[in-house]
C-alpha atoms as a PDB file:
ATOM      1  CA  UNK A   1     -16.419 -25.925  18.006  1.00  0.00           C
ATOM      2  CA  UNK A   2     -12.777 -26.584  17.719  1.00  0.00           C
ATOM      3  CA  UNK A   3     -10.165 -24.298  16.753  1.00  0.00           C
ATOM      4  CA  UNK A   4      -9.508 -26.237  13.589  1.00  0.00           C
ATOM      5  CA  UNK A   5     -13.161 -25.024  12.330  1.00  0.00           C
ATOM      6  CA  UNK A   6     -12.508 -21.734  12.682  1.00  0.00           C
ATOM      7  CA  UNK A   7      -8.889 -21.749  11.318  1.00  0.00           C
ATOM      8  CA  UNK A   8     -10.834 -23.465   7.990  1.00  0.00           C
ATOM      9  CA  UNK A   9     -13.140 -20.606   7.929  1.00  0.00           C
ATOM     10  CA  UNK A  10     -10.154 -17.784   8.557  1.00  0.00           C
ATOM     11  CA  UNK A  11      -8.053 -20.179   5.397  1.00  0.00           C
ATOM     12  CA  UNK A  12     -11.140 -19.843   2.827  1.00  0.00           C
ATOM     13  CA  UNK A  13     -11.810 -15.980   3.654  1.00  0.00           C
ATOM     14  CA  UNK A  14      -7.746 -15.814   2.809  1.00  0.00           C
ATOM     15  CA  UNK A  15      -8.241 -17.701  -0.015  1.00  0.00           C
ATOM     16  CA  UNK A  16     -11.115 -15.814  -1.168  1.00  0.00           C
ATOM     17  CA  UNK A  17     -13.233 -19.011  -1.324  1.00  0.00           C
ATOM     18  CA  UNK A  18     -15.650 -17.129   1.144  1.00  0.00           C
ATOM     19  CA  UNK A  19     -16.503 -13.365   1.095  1.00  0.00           C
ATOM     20  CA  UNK A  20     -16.408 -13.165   4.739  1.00  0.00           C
ATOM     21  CA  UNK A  21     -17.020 -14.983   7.916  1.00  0.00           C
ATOM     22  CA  UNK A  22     -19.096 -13.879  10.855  1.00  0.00           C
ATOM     23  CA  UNK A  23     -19.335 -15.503  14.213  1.00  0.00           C
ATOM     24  CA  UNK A  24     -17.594 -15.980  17.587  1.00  0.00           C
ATOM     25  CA  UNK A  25     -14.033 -16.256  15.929  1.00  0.00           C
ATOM     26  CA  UNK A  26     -11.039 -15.362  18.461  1.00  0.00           C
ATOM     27  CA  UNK A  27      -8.353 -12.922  17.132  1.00  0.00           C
ATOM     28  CA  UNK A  28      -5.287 -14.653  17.100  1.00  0.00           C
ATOM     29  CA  UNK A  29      -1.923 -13.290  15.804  1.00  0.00           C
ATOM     30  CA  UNK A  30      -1.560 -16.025  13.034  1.00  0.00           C
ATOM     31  CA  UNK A  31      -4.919 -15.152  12.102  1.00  0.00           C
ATOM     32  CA  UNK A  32      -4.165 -11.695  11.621  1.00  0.00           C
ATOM     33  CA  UNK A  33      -1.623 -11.841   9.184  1.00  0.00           C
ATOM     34  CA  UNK A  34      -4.247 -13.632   7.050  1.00  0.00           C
ATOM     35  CA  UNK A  35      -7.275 -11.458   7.237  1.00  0.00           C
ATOM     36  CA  UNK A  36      -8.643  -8.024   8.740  1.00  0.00           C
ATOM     37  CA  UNK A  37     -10.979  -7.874  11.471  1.00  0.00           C
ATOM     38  CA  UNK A  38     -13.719  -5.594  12.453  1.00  0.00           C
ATOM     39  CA  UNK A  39     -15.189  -4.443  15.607  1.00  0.00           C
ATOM     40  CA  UNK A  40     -18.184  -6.144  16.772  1.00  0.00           C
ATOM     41  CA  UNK A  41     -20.990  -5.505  15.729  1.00  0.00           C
ATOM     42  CA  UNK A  42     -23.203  -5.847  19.268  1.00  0.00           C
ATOM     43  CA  UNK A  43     -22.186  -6.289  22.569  1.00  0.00           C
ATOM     44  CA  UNK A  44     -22.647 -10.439  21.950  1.00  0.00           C
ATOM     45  CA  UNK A  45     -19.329 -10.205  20.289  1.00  0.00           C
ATOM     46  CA  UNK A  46     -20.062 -10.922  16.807  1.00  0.00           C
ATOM     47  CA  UNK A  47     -17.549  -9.442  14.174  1.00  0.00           C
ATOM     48  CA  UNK A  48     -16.868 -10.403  10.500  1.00  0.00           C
ATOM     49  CA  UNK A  49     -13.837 -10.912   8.534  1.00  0.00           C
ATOM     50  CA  UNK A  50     -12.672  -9.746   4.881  1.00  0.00           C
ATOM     51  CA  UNK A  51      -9.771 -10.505   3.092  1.00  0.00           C
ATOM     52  CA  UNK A  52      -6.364  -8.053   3.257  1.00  0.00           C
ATOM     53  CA  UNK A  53      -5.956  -5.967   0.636  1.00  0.00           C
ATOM     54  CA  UNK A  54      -2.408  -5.741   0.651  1.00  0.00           C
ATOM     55  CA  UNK A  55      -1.945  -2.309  -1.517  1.00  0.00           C
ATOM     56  CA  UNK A  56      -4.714  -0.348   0.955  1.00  0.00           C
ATOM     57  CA  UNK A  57      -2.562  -1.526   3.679  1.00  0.00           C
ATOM     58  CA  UNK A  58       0.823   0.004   3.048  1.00  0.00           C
ATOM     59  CA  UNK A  59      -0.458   2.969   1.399  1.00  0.00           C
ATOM     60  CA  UNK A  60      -0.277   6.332   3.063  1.00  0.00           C
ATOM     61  CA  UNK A  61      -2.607   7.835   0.525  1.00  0.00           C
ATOM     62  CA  UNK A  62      -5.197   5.412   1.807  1.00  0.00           C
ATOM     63  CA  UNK A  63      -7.854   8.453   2.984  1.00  0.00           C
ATOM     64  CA  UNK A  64      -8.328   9.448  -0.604  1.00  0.00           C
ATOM     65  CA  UNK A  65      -9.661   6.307  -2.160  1.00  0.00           C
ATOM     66  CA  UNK A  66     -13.328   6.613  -1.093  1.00  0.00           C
ATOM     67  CA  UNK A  67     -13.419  10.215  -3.076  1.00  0.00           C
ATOM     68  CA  UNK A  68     -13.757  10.347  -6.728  1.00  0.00           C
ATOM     69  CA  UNK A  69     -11.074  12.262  -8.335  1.00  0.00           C
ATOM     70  CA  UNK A  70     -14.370  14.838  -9.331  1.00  0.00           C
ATOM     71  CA  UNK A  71     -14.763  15.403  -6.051  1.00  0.00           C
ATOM     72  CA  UNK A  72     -11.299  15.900  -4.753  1.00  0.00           C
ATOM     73  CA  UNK A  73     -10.778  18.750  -7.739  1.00  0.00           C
ATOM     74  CA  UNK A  74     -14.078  20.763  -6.329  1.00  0.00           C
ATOM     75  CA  UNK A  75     -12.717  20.337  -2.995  1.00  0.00           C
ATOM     76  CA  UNK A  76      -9.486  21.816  -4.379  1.00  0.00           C
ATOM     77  CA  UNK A  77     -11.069  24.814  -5.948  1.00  0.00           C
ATOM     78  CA  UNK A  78     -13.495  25.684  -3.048  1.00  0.00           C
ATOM     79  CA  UNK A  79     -10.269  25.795  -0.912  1.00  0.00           C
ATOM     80  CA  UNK A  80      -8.299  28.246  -3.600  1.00  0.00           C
ATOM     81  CA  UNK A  81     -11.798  30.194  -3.672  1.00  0.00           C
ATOM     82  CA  UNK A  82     -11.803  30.552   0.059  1.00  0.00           C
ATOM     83  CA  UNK A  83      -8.103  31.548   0.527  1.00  0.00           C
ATOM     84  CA  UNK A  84      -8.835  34.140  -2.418  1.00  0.00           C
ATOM     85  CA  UNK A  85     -11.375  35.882  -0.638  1.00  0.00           C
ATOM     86  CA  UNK A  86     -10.164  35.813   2.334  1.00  0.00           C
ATOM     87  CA  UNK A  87      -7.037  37.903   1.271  1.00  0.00           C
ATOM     88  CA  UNK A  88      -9.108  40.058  -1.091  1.00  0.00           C
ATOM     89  CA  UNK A  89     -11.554  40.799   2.062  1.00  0.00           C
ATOM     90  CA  UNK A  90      -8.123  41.245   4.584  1.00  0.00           C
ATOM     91  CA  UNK A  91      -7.021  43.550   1.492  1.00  0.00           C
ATOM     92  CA  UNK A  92      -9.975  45.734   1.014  1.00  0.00           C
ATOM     93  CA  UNK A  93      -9.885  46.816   4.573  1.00  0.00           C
ATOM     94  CA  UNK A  94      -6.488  47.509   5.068  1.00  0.00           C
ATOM     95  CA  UNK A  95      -7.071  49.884   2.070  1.00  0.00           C
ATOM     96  CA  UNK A  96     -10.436  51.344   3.759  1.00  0.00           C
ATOM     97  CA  UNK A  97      -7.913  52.269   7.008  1.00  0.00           C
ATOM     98  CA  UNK A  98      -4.747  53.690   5.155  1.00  0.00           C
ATOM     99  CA  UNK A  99      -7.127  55.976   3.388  1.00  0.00           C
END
């Protein structure tokens, strides 16, 4: 297939005409700046392409999307609970040895 072909695939996936594109499509610069590109998927090569989500890209926050804001307040409080007993349990036995 020509390069043109897969240039009018990589232009709809931009565009958001397509969802994605799988297939033997060579990662090119140009292409790059247009859409993301995965690993393959098997050893034949095969990858897909989505469109750039410009905000998940510049944002250094990006590793707490995928969590609920729920979650991320347990996680939170487990961590406070920990450090708490931890220094009441360091505490206790300094107590136990001064006595």
């Amino acid at each position: 297939m020509a390069a043109s072909y897969y240039n009018d695939l990589i232009y709809h996936v931009y565009r958001q005409r397509y969802d994605a594109a799988v297939g033997d499509i060579t990662i090119t610069a140009n292409r790059s700046l247009l859409v993301d590109f995965t690993m393959p998927f098997t050893e034949t090569g095969v990858g897909m392409i989505v469109p750039i989500e410009a905000s998940r890209s510049t944002n250094m926050w990006i590793f707490r999307q995928p969590l609920m804001v729920d979650l991320w307040r347990k996680i939170n409080q487990q961590l406070v609970q920990s450090c708490g007993d931890c220094m009441a349990f360091c505490s206790s036995n300094i107590n136990i040895q001064l006595h």
